[in-house]
Protein backbone atom coordinates (compact mmCIF):
# COMPACT_ATOMS: atom_id res chain seq x y z
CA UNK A 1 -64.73 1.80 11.33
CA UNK A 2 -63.50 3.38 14.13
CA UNK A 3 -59.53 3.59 14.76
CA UNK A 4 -58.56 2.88 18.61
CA UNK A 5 -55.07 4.60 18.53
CA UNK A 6 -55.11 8.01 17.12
CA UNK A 7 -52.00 9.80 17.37
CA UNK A 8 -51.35 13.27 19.14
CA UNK A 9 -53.11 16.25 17.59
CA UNK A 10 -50.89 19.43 18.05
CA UNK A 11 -53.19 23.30 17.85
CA UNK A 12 -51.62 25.91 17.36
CA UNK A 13 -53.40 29.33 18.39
CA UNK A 14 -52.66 32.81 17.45
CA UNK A 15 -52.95 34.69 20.88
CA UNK A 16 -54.26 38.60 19.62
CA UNK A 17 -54.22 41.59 21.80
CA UNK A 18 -58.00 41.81 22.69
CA UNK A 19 -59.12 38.88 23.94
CA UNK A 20 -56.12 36.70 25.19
CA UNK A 21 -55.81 32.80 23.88
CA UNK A 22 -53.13 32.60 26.82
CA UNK A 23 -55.77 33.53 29.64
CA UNK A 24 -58.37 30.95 27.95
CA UNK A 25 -56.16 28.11 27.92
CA UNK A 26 -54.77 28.81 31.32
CA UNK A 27 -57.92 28.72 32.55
CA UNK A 28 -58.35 24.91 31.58
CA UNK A 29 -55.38 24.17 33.64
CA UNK A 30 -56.73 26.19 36.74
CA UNK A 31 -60.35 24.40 36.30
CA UNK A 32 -58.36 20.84 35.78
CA UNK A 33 -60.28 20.70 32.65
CA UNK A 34 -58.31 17.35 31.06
CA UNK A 35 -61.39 16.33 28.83
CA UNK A 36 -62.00 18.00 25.50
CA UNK A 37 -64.75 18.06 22.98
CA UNK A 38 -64.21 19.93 20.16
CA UNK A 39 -64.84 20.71 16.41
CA UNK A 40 -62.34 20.92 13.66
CA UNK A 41 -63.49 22.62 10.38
CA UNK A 42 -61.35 22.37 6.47
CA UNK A 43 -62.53 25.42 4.73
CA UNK A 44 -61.71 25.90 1.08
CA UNK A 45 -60.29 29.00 -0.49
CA UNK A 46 -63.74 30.84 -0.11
CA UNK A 47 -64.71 29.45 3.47
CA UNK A 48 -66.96 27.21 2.56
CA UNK A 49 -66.59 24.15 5.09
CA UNK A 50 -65.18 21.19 3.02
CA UNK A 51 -64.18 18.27 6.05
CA UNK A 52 -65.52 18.33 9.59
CA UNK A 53 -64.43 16.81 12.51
CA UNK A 54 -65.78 15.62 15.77
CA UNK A 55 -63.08 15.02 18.69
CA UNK A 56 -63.06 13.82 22.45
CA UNK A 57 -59.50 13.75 23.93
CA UNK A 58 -57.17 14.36 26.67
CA UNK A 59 -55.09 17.54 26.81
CA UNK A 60 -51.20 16.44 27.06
CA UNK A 61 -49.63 19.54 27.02
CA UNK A 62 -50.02 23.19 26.89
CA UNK A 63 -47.82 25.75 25.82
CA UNK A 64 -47.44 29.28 26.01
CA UNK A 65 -44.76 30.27 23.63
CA UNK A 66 -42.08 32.74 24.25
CA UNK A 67 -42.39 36.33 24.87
CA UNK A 68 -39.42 38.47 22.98
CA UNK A 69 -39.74 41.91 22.71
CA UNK A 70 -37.46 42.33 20.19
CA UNK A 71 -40.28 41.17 17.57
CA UNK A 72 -43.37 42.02 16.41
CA UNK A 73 -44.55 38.53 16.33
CA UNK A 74 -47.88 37.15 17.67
CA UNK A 75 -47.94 34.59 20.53
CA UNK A 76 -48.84 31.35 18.91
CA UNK A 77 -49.46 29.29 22.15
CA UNK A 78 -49.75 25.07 21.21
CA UNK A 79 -52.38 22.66 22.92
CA UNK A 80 -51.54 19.05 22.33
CA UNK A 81 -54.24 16.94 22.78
CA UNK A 82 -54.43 13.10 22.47
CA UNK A 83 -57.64 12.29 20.81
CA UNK A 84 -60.11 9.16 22.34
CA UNK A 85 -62.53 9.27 19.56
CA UNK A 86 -62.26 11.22 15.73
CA UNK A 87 -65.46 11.12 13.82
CA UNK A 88 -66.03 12.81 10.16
CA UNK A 89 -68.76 14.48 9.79
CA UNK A 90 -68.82 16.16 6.71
């Protein structure tokens, strides 16, 4: 059975200093890129994969977090995306 109204799925990235999650996701804004496919993995304590996912959506909303250098905190940019179809795999 598949649902018809999934709500919003927030992801929240860690943005490192080599390669930069903020220059990926900007990209899908520059391309237009509104429709995602992607793959959601559960691991268990070991990283074993435990639940999969399969989702198609529509990106809402992108964020970039706030820069403060006043902290050593990572930039944890957000992608909400509002799923058209959720299917478990595993």
């Amino acid at each position: 059975m598949e649902l018809k109204n999934w709500e919003e799925i927030t992801i929240e990235f860690v943005d490192p200093v080599g390669t930069s999650t903020s220059k990926s996701l900007y990209k899908l804004i520059e391309q237009e890129i509104d429709k995602l496919s992607f793959t959601i993995e559960m691991l268990d304590p070991t990283g074993v994969v435990v639940e999969k996912w399969e989702i198609s959506g529509s990106i809402n909303k992108i964020n970039f977090d706030k820069l403060n250098y006043s902290l050593d905190d990572l930039l944890k940019p957000t992608m909400t995306v509002q799923p058209t179809s959720c299917v478990l795999i595993k």
